[in-house]
C-alpha atoms as a PDB file:
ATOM      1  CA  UNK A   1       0.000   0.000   0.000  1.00  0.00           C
ATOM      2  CA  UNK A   2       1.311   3.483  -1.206  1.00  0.00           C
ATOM      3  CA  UNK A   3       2.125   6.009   1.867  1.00  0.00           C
ATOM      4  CA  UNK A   4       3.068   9.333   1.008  1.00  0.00           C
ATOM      5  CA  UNK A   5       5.593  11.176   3.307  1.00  0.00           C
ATOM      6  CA  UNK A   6       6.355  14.753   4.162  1.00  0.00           C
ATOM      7  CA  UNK A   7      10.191  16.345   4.435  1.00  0.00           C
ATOM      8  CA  UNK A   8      10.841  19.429   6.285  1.00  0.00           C
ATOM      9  CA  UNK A   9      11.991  21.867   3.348  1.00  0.00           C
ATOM     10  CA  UNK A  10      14.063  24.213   5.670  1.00  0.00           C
ATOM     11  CA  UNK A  11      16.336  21.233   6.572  1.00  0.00           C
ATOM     12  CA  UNK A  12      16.574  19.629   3.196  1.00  0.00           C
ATOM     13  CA  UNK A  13      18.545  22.830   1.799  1.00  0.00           C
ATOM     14  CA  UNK A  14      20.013  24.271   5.234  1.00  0.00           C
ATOM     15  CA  UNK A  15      24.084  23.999   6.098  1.00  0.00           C
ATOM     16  CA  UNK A  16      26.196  26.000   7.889  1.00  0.00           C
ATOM     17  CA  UNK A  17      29.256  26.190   6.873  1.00  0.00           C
ATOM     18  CA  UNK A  18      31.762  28.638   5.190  1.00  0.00           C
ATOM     19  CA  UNK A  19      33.152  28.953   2.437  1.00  0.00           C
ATOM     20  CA  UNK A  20      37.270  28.734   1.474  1.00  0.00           C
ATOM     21  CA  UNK A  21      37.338  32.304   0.638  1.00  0.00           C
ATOM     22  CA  UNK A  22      34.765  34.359   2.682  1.00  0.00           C
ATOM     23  CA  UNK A  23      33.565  37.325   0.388  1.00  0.00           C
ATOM     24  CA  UNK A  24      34.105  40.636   2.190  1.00  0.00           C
ATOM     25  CA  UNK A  25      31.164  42.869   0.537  1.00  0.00           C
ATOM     26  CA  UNK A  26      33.012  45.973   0.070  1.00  0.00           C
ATOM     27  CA  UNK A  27      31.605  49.920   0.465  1.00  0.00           C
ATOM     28  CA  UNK A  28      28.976  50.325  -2.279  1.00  0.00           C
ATOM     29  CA  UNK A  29      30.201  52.644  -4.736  1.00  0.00           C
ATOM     30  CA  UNK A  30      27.331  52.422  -7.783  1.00  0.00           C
ATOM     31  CA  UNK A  31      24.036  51.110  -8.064  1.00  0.00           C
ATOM     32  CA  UNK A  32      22.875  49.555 -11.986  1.00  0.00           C
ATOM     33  CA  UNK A  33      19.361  50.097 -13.009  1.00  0.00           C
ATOM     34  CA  UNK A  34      17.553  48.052 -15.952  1.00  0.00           C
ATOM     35  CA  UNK A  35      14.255  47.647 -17.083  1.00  0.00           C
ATOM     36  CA  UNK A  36      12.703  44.331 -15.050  1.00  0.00           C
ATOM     37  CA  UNK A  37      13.817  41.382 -16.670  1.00  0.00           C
ATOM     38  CA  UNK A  38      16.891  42.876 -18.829  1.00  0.00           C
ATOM     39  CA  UNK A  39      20.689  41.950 -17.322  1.00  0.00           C
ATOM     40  CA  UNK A  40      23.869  43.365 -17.226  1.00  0.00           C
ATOM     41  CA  UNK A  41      26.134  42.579 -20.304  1.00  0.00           C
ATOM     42  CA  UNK A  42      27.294  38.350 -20.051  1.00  0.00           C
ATOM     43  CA  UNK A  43      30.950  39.530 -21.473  1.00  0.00           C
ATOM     44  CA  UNK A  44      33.119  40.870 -18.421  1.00  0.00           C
ATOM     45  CA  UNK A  45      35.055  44.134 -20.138  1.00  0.00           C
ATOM     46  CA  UNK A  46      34.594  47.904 -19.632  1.00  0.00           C
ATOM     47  CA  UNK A  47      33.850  47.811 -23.324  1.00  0.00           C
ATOM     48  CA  UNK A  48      30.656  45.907 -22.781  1.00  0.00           C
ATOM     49  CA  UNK A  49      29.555  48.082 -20.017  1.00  0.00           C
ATOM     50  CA  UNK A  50      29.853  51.086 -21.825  1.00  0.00           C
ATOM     51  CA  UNK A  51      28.004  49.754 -24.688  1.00  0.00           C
ATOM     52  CA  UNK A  52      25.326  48.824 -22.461  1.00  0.00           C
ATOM     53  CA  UNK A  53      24.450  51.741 -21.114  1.00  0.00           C
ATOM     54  CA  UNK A  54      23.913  53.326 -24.668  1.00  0.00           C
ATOM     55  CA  UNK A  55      22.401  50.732 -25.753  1.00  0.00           C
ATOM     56  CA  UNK A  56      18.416  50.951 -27.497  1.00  0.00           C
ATOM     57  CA  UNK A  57      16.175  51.150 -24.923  1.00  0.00           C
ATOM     58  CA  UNK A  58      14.617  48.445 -23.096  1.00  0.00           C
ATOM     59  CA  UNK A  59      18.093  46.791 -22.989  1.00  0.00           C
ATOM     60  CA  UNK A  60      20.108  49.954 -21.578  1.00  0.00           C
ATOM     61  CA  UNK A  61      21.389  50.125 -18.417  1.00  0.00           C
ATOM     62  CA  UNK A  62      21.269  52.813 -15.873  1.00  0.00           C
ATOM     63  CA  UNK A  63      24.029  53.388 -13.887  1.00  0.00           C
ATOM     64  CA  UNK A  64      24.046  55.664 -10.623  1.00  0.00           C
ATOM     65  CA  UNK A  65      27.546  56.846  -9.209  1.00  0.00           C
ATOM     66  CA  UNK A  66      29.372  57.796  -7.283  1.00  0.00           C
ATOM     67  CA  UNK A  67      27.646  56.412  -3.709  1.00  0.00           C
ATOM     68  CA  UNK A  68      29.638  58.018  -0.778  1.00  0.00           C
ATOM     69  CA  UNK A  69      26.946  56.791   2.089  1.00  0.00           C
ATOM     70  CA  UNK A  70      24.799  53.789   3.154  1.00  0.00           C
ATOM     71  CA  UNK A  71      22.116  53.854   5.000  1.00  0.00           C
ATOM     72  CA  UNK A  72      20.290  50.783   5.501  1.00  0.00           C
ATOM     73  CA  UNK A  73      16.545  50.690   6.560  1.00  0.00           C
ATOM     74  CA  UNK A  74      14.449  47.344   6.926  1.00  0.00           C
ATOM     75  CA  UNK A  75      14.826  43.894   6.043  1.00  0.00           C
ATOM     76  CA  UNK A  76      14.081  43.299  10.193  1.00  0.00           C
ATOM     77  CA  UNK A  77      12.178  39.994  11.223  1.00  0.00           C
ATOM     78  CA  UNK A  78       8.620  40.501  11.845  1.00  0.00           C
ATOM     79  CA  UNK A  79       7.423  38.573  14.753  1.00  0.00           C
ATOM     80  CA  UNK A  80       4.295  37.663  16.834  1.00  0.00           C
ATOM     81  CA  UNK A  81       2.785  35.312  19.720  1.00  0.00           C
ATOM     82  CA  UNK A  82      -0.520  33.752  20.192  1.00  0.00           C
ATOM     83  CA  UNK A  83      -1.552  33.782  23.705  1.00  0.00           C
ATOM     84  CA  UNK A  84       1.340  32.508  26.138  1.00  0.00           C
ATOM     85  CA  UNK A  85       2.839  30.540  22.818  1.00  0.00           C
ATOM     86  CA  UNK A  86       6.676  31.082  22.212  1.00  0.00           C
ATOM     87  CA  UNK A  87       7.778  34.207  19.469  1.00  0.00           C
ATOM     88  CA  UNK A  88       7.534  33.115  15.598  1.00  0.00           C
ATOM     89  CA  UNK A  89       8.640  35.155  13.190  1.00  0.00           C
ATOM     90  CA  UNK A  90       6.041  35.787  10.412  1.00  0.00           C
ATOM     91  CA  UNK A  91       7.572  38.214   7.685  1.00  0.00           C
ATOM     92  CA  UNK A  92      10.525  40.698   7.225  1.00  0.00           C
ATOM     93  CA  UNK A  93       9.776  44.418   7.396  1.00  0.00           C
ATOM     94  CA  UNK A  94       9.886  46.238   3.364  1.00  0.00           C
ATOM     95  CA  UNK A  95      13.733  47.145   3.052  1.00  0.00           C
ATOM     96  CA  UNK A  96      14.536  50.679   1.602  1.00  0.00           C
ATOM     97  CA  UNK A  97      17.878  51.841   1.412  1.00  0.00           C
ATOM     98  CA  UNK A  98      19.387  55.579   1.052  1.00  0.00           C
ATOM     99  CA  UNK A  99      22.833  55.775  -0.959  1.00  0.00           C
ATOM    100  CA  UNK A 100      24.295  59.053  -0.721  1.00  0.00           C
ATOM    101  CA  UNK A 101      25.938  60.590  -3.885  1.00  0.00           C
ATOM    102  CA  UNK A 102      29.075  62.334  -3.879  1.00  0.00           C
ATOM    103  CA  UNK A 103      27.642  65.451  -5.921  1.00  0.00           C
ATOM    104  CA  UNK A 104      24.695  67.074  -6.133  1.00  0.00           C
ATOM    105  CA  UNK A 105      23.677  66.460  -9.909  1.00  0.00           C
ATOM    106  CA  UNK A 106      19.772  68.214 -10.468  1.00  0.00           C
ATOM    107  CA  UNK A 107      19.360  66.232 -13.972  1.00  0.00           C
ATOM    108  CA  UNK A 108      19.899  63.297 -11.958  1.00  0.00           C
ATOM    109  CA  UNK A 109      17.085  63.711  -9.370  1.00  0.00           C
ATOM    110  CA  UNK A 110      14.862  65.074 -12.163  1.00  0.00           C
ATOM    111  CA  UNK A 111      14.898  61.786 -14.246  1.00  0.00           C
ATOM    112  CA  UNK A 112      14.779  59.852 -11.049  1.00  0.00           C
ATOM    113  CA  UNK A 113      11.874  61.858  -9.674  1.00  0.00           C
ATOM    114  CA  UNK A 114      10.177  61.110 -13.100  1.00  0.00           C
ATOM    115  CA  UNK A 115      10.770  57.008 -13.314  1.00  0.00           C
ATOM    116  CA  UNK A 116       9.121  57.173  -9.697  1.00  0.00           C
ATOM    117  CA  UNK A 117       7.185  54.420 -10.929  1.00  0.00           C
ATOM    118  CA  UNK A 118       9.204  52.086 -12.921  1.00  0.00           C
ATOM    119  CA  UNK A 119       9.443  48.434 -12.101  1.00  0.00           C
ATOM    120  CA  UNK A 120      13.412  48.073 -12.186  1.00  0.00           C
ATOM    121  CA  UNK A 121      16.020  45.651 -11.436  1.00  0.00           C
ATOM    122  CA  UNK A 122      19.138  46.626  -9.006  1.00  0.00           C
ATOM    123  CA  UNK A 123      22.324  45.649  -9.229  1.00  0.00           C
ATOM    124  CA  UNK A 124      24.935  46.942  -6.990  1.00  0.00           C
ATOM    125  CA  UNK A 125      28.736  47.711  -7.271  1.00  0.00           C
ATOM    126  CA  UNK A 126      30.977  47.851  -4.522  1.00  0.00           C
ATOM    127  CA  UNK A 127      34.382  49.117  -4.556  1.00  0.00           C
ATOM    128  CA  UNK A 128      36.206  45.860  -5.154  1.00  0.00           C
ATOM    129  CA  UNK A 129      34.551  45.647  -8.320  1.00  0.00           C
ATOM    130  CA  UNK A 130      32.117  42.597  -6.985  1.00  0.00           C
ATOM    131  CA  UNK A 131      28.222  43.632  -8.549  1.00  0.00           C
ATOM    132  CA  UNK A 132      25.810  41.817  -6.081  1.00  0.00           C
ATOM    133  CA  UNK A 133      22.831  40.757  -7.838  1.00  0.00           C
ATOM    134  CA  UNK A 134      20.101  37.342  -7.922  1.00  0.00           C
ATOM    135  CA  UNK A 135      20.793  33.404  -9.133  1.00  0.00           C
ATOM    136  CA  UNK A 136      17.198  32.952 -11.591  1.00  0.00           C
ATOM    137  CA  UNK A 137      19.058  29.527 -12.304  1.00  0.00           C
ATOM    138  CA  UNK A 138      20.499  30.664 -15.306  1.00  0.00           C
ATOM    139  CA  UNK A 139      23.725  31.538 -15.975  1.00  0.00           C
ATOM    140  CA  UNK A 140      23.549  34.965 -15.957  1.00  0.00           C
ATOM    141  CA  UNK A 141      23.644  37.096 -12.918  1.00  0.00           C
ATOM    142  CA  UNK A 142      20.026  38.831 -12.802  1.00  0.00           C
ATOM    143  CA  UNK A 143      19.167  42.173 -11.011  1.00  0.00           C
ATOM    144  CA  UNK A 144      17.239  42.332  -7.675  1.00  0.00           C
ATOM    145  CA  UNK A 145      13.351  43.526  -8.526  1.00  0.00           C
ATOM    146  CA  UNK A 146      12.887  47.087  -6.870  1.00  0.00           C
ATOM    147  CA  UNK A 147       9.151  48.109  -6.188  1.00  0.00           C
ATOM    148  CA  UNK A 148      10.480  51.735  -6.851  1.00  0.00           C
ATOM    149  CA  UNK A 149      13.420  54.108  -6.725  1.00  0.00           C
ATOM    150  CA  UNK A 150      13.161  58.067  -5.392  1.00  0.00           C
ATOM    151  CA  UNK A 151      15.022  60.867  -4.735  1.00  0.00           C
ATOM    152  CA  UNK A 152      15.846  62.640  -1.755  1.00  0.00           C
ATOM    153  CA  UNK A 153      18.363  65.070  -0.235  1.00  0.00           C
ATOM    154  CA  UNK A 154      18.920  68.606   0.544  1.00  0.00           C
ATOM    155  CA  UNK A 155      18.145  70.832  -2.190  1.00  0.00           C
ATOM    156  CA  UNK A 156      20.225  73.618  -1.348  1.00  0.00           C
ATOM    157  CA  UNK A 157      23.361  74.283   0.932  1.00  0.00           C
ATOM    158  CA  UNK A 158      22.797  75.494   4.424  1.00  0.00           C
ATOM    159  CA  UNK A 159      24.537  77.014   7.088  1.00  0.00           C
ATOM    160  CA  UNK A 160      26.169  73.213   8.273  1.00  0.00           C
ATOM    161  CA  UNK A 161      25.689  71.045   5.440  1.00  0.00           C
ATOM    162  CA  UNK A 162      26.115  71.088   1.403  1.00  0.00           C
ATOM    163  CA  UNK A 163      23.150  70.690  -0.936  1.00  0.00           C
ATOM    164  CA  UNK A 164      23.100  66.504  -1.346  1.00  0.00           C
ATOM    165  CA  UNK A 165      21.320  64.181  -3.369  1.00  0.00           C
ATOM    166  CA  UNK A 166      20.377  60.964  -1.596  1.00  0.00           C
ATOM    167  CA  UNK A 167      18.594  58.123  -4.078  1.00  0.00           C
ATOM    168  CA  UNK A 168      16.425  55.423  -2.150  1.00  0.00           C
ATOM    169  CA  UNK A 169      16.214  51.548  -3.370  1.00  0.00           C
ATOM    170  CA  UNK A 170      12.679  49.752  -2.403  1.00  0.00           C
ATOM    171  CA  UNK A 171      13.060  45.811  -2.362  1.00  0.00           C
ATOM    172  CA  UNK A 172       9.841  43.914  -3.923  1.00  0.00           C
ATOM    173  CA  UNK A 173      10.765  41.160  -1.839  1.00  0.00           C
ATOM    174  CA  UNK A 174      13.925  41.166   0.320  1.00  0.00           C
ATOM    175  CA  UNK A 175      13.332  37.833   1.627  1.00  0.00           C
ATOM    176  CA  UNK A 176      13.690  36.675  -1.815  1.00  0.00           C
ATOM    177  CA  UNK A 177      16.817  38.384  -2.792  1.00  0.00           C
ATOM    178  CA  UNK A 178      18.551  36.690   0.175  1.00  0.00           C
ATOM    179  CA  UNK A 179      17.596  33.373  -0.508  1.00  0.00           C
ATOM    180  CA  UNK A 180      19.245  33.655  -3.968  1.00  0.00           C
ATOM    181  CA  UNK A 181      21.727  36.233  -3.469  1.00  0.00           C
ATOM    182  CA  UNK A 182      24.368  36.093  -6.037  1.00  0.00           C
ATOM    183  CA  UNK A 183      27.510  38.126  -7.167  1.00  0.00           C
ATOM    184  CA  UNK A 184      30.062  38.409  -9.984  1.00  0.00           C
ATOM    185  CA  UNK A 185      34.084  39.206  -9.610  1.00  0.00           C
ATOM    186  CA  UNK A 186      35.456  41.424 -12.255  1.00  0.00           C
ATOM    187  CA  UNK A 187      38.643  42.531 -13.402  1.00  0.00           C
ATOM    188  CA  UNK A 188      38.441  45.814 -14.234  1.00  0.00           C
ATOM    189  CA  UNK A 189      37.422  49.322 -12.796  1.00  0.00           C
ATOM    190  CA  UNK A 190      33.478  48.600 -13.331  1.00  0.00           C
ATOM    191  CA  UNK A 191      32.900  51.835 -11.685  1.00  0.00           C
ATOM    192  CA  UNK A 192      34.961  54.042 -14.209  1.00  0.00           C
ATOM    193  CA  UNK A 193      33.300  51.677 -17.115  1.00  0.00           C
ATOM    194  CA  UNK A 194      29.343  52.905 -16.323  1.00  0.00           C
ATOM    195  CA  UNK A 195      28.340  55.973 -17.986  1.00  0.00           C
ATOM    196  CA  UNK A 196      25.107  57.546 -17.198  1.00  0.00           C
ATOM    197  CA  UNK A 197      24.132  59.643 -20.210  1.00  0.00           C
ATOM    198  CA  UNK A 198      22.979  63.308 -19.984  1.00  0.00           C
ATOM    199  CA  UNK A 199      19.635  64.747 -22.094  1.00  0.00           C
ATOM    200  CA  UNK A 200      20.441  67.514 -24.055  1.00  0.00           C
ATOM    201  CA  UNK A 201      19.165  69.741 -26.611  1.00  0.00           C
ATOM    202  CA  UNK A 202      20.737  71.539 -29.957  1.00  0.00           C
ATOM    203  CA  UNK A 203      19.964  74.671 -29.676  1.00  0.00           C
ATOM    204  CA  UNK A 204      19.924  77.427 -32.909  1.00  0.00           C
ATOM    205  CA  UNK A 205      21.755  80.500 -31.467  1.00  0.00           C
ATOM    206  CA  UNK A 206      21.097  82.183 -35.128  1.00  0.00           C
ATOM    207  CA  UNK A 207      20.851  80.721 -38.404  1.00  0.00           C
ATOM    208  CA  UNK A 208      22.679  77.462 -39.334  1.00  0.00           C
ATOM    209  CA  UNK A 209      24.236  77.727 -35.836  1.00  0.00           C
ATOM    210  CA  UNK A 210      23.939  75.779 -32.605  1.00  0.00           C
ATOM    211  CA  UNK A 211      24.931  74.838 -29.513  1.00  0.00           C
ATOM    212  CA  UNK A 212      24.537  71.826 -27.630  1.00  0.00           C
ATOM    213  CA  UNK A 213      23.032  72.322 -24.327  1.00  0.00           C
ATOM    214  CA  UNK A 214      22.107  70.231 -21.036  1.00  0.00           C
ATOM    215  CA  UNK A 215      18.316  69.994 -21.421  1.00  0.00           C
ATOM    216  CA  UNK A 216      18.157  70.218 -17.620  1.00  0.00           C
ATOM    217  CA  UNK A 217      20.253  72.874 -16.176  1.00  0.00           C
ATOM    218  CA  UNK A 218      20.915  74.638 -19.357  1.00  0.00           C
ATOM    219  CA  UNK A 219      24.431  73.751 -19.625  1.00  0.00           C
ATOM    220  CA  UNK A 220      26.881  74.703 -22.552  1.00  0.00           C
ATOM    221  CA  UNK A 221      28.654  71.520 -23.115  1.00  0.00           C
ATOM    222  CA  UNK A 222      29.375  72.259 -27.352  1.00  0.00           C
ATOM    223  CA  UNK A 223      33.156  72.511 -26.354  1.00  0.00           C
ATOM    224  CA  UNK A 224      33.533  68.781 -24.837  1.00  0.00           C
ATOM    225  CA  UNK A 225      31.851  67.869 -27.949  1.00  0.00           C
ATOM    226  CA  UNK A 226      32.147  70.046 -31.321  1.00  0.00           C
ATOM    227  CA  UNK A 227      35.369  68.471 -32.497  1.00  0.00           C
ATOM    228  CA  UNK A 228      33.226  65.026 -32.099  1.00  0.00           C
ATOM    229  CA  UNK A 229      30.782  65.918 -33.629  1.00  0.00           C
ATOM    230  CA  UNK A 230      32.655  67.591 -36.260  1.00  0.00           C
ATOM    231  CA  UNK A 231      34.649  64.520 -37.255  1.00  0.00           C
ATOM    232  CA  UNK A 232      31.630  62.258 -36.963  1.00  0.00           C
ATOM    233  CA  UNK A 233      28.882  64.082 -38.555  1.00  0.00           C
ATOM    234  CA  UNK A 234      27.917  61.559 -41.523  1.00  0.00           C
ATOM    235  CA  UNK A 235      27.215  59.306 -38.147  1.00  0.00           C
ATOM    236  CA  UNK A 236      26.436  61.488 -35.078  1.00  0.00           C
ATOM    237  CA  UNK A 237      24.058  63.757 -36.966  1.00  0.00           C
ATOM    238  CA  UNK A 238      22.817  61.697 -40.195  1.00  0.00           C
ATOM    239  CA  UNK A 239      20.274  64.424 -41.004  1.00  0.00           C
ATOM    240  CA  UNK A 240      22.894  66.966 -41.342  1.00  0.00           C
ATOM    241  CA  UNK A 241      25.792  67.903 -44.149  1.00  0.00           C
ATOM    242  CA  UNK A 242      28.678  70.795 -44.614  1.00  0.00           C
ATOM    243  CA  UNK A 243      29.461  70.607 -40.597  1.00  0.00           C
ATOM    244  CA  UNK A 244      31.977  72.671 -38.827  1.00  0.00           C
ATOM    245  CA  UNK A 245      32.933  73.405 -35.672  1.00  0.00           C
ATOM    246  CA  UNK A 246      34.512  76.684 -34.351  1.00  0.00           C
ATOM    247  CA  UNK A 247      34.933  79.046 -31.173  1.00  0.00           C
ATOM    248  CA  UNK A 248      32.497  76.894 -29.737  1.00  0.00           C
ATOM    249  CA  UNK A 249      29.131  77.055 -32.604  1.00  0.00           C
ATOM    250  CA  UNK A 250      28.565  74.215 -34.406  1.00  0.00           C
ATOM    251  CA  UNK A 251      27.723  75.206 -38.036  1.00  0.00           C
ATOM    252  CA  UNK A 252      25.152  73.191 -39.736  1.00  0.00           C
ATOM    253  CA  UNK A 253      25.071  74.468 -43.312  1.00  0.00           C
ATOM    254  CA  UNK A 254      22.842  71.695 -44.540  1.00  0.00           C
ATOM    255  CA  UNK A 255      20.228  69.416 -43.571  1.00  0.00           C
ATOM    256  CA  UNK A 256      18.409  69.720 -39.935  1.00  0.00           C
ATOM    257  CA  UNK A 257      20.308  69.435 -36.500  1.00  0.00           C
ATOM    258  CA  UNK A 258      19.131  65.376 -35.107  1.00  0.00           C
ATOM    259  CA  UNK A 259      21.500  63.846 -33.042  1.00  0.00           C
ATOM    260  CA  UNK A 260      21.800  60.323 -34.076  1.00  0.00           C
ATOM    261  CA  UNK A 261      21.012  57.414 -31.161  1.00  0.00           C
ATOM    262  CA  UNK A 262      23.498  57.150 -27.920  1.00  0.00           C
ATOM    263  CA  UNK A 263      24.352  53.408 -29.664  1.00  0.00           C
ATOM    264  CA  UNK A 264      24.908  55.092 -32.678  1.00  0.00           C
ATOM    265  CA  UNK A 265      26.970  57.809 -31.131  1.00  0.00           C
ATOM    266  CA  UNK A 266      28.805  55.356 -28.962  1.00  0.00           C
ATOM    267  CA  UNK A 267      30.226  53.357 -31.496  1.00  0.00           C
ATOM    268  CA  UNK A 268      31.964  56.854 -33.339  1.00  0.00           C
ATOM    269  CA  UNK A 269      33.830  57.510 -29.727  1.00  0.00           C
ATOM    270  CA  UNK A 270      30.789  60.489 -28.887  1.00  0.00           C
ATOM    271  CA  UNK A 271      29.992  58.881 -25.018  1.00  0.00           C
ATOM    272  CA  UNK A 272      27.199  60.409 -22.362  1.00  0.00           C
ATOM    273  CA  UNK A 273      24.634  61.953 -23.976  1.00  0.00           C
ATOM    274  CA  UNK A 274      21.000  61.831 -25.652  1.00  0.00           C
ATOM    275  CA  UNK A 275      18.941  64.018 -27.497  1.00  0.00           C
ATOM    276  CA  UNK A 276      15.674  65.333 -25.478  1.00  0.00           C
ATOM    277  CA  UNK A 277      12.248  63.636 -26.970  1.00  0.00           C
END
């Protein structure tokens, strides 16, 4: 006659033990956004990062440097008793962490403030070029799912402290991430290797003449870039013939001023920066 039997599933996958080589997690130095379900590049070179994060949308990521601070909040066992019954713990508290950034950077919190709501993945980066991340039992490290992301900070400098900027990571399910916690070692300065990219706008200062602009904070950046663009018009502005750079005015004397895609521009050396939509 058939009897079916239970196992305990807490002791069938529990040990103790350590391993040859205890990892030391390191200070966290940059946190690595993507769209839920996307990963970090499978080929371990700064090359492949930088691609990545000018890559077509939804397969971009988002890096966020340089993290000065920590400041954990959460992930604490929940617990409750019946009656005179013994304490049993019955959930861990929602964990939402605050990374400080070493500079202020107001086109930072305004894109963050406006993904408010996005469902991204986490990875993060700590100074020993380790990223911390998820097993999904494949062989690619995945992110950690984040019910959100906001900005915070102090806006302005006071009489003790510096205007800040303080970005805050909400766990979907911490519990989760710590039962498959997972990390990569790298080789290289991972850190150096992410570049965020910067909207801006070209603006027409008079006819056939522009300059290229920060779209938020009105920055004059056509001097880091002119010469770039210059030398890689038939590329960087595909719409556009006859250009020239000088005294910092780029000279379009043909054609209309479109900035070709960050992958595009990537791949001709021309690094951080998107047109505004």
């Amino acid at each position: 006659m058939a009897t079916d039997y239970r196992k305990c599933p807490g002791v069938a996958t529990f040990n103790t033990g350590s391993s040859v080589c205890v990892l030391d997690p390191g200070k966290i130095k940059a946190i690595i956004l993507t769209i839920h379900g996307h990963k970090i590049p499978t080929e371990k070179t700064a090359e492949a990062f930088e691609k990545a994060c000018h890559a077509d949308r939804p397969g971009r990521i988002f890096p966020i440097k340089t993290i000065v601070e920590y400041a954990p909040s959460g992930g604490e066992a929940q617990t409750s008793a019946t009656g005179y019954g013994p304490t049993k713990i019955t959930s861990y508290s929602a964990k939402n962490d605050v990374w400080t950034l070493q500079d202020y950077d107001a086109s930072l919190k305004a894109n963050i403030m406006v993904a408010k709501n996005v469902a991204f993945d986490a990875y993060f980066v700590d100074e020993n070029n380790v990223i911390y991340g998820m097993n999904d039992g494949t062989k690619d490290l995945a992110g950690i799912p984040l019910s959100g992301v906001y900005p915070g900070g102090q806006d302005w400098d006071s009489s003790g402290t510096e205007a800040n900027l303080t970005i805050a990571t909400m766990f979907k399910d911490y519990e989760k991430y710590i039962k498959n916690a997972d990390v990569r070692a790298y080789d290289f300065d991972v850190v150096d290797a992410l570049k965020g990219l910067v909207y801006v706008d070209l603006v027409s200062t008079e006819d056939k003449k522009y300059k290229l602009i920060e779209h938020f904070g009105k920055l004059d950046i056509t001097e880091y870039y002119g010469e770039l663009l210059q030398k890689n018009a038939t590329t960087a502005l595909p719409n556009a013939t006859d250009v020239f750079y000088a005294n910092g005015i780029i000279t379009i004397n043909e054609g209309t001023a479109e900035l070709a895609s960050p992958s595009v521009l990537q791949e001709a050396g021309i690094t951080g920066i998107e047109a505004w939509t």
